[in-house]
N, C-alpha and C. Protein backbone atom coordinates (compact mmCIF):
# COMPACT_ATOMS: atom_id res chain seq x y z
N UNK A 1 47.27 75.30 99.30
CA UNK A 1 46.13 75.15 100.18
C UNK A 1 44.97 74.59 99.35
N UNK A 2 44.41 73.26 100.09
CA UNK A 2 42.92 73.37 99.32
C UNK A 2 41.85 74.07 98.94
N UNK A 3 41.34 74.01 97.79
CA UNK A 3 40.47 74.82 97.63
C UNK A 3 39.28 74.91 98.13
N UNK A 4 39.03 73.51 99.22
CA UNK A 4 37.98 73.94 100.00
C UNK A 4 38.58 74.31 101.43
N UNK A 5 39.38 74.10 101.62
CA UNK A 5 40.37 74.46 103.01
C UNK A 5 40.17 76.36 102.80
N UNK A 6 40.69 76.72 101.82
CA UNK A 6 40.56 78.05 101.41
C UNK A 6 39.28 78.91 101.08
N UNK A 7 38.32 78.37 100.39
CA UNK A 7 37.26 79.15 100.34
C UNK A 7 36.55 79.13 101.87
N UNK A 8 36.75 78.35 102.86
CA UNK A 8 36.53 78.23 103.65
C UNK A 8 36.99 79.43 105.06
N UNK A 9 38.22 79.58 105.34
CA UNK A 9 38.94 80.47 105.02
C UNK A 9 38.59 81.95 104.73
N UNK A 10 38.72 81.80 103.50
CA UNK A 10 38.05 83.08 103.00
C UNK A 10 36.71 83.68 103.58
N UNK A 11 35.76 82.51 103.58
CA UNK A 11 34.54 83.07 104.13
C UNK A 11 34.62 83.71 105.41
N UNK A 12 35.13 82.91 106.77
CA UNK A 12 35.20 83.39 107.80
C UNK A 12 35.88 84.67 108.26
N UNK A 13 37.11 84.97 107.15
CA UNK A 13 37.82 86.29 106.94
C UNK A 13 36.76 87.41 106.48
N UNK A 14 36.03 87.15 105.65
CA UNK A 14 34.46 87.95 104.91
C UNK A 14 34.16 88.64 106.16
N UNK A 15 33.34 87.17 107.39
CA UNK A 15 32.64 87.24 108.59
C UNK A 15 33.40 88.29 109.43
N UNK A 16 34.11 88.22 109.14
CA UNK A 16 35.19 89.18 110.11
C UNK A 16 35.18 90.73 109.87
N UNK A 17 35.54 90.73 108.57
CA UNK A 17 35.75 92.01 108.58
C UNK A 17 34.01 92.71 108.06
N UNK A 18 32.94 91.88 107.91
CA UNK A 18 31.98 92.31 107.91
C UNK A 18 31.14 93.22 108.96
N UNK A 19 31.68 92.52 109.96
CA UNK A 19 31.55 93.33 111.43
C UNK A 19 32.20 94.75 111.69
N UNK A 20 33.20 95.40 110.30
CA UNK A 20 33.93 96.75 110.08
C UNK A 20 33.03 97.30 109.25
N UNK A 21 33.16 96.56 108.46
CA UNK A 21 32.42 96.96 107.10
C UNK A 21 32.00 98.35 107.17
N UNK A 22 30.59 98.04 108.25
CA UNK A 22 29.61 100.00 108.06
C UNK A 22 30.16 100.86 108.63
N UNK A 23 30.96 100.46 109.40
CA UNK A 23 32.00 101.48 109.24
C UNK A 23 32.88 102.44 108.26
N UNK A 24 33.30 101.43 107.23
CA UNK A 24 34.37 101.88 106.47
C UNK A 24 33.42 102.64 105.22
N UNK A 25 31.71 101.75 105.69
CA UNK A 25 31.49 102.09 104.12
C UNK A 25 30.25 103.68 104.58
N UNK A 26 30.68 104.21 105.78
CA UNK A 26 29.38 105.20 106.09
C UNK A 26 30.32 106.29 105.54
N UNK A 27 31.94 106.14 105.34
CA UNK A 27 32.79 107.39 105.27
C UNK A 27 33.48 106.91 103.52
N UNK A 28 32.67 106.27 102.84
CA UNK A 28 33.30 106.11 101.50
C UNK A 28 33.96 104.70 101.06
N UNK A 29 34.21 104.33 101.79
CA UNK A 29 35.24 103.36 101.58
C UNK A 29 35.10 101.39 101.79
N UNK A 30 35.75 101.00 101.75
CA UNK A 30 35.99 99.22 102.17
C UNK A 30 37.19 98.77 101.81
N UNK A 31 37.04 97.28 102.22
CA UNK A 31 38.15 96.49 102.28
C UNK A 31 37.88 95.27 101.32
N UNK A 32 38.93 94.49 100.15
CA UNK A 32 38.77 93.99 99.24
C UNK A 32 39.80 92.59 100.16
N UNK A 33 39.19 91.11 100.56
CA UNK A 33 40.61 90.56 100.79
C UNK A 33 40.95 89.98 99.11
N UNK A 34 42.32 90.30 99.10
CA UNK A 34 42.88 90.12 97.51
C UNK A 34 43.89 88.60 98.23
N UNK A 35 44.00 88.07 98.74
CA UNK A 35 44.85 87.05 98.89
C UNK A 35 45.19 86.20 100.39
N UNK A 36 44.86 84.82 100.76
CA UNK A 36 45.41 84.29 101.61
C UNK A 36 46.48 83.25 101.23
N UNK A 37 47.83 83.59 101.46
CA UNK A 37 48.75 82.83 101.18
C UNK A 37 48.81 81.55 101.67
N UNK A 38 49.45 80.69 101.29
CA UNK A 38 49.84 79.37 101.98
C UNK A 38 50.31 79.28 103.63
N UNK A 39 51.17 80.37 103.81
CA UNK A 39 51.56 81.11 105.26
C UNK A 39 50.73 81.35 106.03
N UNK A 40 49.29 81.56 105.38
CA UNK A 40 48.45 82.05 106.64
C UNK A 40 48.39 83.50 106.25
N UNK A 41 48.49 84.56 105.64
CA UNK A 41 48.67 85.61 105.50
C UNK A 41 47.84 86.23 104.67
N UNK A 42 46.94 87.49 105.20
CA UNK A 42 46.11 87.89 104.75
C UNK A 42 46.00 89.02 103.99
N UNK A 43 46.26 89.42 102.81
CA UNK A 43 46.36 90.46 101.94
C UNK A 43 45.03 91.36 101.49
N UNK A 44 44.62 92.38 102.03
CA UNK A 44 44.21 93.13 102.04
C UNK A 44 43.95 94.49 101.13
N UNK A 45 43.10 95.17 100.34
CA UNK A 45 43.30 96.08 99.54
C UNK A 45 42.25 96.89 99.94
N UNK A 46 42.48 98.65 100.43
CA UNK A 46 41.61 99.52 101.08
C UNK A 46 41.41 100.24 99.62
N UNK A 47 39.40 100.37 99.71
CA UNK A 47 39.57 100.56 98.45
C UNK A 47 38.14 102.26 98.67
N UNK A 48 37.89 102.61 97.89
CA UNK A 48 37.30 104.08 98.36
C UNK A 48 37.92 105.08 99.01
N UNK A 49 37.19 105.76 100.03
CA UNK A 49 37.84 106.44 100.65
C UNK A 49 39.05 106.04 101.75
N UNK A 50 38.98 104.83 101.87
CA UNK A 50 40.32 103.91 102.85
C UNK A 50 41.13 103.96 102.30
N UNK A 51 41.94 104.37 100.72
CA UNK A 51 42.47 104.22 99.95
C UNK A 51 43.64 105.18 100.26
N UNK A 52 43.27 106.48 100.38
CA UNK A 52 43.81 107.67 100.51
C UNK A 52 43.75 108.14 101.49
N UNK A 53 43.21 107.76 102.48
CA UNK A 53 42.56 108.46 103.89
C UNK A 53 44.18 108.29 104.83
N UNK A 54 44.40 109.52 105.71
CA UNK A 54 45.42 109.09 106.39
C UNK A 54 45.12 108.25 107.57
N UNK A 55 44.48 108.12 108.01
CA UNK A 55 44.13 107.48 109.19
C UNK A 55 44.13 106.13 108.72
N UNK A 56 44.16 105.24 107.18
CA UNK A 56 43.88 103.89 107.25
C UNK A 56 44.97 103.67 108.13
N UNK A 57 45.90 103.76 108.19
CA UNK A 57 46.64 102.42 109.28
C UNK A 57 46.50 102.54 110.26
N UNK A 58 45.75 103.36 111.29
CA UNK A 58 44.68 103.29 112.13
C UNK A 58 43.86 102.09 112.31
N UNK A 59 42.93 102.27 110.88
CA UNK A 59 42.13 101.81 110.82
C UNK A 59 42.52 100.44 110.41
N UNK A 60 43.39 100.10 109.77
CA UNK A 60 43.94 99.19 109.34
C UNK A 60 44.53 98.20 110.42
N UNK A 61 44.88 98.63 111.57
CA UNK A 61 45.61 98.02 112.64
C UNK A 61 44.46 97.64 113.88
N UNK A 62 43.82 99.20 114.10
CA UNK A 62 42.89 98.77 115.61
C UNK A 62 41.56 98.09 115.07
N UNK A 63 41.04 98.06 113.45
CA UNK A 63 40.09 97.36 113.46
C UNK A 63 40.14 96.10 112.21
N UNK A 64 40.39 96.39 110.97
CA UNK A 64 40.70 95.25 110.42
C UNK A 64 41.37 94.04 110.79
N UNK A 65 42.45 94.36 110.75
CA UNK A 65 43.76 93.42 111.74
C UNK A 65 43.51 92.62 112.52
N UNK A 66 42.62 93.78 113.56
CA UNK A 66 42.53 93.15 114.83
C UNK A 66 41.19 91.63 115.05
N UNK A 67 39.88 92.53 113.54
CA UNK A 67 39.02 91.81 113.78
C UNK A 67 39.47 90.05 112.99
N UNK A 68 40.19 90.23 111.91
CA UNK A 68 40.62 89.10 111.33
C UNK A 68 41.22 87.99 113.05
N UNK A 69 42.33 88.89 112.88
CA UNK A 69 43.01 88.04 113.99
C UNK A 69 42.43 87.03 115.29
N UNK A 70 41.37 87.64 115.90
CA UNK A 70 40.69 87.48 116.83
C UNK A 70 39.77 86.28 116.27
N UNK A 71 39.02 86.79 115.04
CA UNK A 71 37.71 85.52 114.53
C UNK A 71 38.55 84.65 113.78
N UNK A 72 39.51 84.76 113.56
CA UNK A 72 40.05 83.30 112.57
C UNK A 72 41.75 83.34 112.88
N UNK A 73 41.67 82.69 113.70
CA UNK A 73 43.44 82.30 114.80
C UNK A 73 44.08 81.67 113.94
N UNK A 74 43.41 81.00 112.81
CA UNK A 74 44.57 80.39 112.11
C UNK A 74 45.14 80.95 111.00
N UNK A 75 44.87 82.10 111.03
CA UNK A 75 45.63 83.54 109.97
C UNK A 75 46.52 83.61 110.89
N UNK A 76 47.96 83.86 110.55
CA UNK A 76 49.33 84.08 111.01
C UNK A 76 49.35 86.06 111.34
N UNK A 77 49.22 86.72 109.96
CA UNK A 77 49.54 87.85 109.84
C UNK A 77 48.63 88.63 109.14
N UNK A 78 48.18 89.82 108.98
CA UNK A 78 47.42 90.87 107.87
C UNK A 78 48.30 91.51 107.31
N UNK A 79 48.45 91.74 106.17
CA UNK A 79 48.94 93.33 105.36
C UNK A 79 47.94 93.67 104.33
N UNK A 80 48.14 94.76 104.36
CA UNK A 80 47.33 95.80 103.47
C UNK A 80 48.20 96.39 102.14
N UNK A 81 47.77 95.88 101.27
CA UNK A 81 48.75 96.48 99.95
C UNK A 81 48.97 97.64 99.10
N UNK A 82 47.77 98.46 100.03
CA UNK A 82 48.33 100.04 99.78
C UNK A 82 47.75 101.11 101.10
N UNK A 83 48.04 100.75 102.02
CA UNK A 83 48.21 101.47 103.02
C UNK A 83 48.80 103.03 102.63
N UNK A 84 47.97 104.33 103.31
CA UNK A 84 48.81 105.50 102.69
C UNK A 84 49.13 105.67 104.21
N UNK A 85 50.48 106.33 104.24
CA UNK A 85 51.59 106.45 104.90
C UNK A 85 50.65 107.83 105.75
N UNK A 86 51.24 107.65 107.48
CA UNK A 86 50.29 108.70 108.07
C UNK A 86 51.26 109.62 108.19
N UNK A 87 51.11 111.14 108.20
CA UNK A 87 51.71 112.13 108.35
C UNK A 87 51.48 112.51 109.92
C-alpha cells in the first residue's frame, strides 16, 4: 500500500475510533491501531484497562469494530490482538 494511500487511511481510522475514545479512556483504558494490512485489515491493540477487562470483546465488537467499519468502508475486517476471552 502507498504510503500516502496509508497514512491516509490511518488517519480516518484515528477519526473513528476517536469518537470511542472517552469512553475507553474515563474507565482506564484505549485503543492503539498497530497495523493496516494490504487486505484492508485493521489490527488493533487494547491497551490499559481494555487490556484485561472482560467485557473488551463487547467493547471491541459493538463499538470499535463497529465505529471503524461504518466511517471507513474500505477496511475489509477489525481484529484486536489481545482481546481477553469473556467468561
Amino acid at each position: 500500500m502507498e504510503t500516502l494511500q496509508a497514512d491516509s487511511l490511518k488517519a480516518r481510522v484515528e477519526m473513528a475510533l476517536n469518537s470511542i475514545r472517552p469512553y475507553l479512556e474515563a474507565d482506564g483504558g484505549n485503543v492503539a491501531v498497530k497495523e493496516i494490512t494490504d487486505d484492508m485489515t485493521v489490527r488493533l491493540e487494547l491497551v490499559g484497562s481494555c487490556s484485561s477487562c472482560p467485557m473488551s470483546t463487547m467493547t471491541f465488537k459493538a463499538g470499535l469494530e463497529e465505529a471503524i467499519l461504518k466511517s471507513v468502508p474500505e477496511i475489509k475486517k477489525v481484529e484486536a490482538i489481545n482481546l481477553t476471552p469473556a467468561y
